[in-house]
Protein backbone atom coordinates (compact mmCIF):
# COMPACT_ATOMS: atom_id res chain seq x y z
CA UNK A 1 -2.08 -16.30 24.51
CA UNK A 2 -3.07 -12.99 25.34
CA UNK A 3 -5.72 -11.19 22.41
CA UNK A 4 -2.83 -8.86 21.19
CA UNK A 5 -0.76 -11.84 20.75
CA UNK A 6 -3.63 -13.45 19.00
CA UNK A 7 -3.82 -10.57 16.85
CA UNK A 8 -0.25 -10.04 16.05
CA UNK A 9 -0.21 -14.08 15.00
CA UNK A 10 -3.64 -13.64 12.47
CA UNK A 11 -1.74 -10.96 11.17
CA UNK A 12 1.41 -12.63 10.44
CA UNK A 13 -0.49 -15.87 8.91
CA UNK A 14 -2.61 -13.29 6.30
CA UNK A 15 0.91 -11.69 5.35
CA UNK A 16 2.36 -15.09 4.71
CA UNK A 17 -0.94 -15.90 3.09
CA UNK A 18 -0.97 -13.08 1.07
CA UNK A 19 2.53 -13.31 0.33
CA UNK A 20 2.02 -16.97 -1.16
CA UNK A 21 -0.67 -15.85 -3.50
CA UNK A 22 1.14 -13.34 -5.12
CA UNK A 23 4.32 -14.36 -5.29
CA UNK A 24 3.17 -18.15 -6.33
CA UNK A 25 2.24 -17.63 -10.36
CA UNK A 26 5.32 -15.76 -10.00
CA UNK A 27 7.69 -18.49 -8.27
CA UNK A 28 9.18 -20.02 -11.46
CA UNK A 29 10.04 -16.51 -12.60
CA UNK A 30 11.64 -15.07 -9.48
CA UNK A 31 13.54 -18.09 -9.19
CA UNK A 32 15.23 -17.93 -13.00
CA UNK A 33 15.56 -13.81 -12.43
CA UNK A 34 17.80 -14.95 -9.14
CA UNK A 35 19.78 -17.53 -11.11
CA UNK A 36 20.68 -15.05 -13.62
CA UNK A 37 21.75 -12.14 -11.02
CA UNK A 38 23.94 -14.96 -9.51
CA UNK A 39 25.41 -16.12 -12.47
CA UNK A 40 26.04 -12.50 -13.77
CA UNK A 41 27.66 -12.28 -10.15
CA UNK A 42 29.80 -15.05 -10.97
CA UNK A 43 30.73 -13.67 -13.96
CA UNK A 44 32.18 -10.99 -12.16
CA UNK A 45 33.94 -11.77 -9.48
CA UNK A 46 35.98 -15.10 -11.85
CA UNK A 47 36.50 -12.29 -14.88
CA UNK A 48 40.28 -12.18 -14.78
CA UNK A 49 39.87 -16.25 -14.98
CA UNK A 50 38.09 -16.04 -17.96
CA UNK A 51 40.57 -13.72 -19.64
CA UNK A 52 38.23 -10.19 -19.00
CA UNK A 53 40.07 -6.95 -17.11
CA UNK A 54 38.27 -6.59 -13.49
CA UNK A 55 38.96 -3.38 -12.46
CA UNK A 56 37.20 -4.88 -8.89
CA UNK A 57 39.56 -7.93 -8.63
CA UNK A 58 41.70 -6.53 -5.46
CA UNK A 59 38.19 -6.93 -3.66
CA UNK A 60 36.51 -9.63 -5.15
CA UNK A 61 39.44 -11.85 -4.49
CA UNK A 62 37.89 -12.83 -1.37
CA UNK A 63 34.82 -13.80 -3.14
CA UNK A 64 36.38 -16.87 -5.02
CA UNK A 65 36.37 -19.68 -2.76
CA UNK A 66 32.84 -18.86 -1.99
CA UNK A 67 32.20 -18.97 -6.22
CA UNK A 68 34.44 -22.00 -6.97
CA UNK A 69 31.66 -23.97 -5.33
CA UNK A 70 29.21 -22.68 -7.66
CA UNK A 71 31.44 -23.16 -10.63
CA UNK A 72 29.57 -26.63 -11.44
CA UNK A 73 26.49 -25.31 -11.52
CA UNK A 74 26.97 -22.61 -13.54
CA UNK A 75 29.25 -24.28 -16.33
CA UNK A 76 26.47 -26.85 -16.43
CA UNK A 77 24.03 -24.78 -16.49
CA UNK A 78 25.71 -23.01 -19.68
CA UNK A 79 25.91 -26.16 -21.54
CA UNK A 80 29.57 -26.99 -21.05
CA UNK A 81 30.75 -30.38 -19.78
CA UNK A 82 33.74 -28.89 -18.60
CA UNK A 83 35.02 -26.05 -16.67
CA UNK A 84 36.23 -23.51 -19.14
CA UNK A 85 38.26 -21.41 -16.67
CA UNK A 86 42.10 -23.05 -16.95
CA UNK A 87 43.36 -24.55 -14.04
CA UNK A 88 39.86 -24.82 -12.06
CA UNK A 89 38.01 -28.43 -12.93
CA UNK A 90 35.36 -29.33 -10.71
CA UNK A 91 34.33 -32.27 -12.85
């Protein structure tokens, strides 16, 4: 390996170094803040389902096969043993 190349590679390892002790007392927290934008997301796109106006439903319609696999996770998550949208169980 050529010194640049060398270089380039200590480089990368003290970002990803670097990276990992910041972000790591952090980890938990980033990982719950993700959870919540994706369940908020969820929320969303299945809003007619639960019975709320979407003004955005022509083009999140193509969105909901990609959220019915989440559906389990998220109703679980929420504390309900089943599925409360009508006509979607995944249980």
């Amino acid at each position: 390996m050529t010194a640049p190349g060398r270089v380039a590679g200590w480089w990368k390892a003290l970002d990803a170094g670097l990276t990992d002790l910041y972000q790591g007392p952090y980890r938990r927290t980033f990982a719950r803040a993700q959870r919540d934008e994706d369940d908020l997301f969820l929320m969303i796109v299945l809003a007619e389902s639960l019975g709320v106006p979407n003004p955005a439903s022509y083009y999140t319609v193509e969105l909901l096969p990609v959220m019915y696999e989440r559906l389990h996770d998220w109703h679980t998550r929420a504390g309900m043993d089943r599925s409360p949208l009508e006509g979607m169980s995944c249980c």
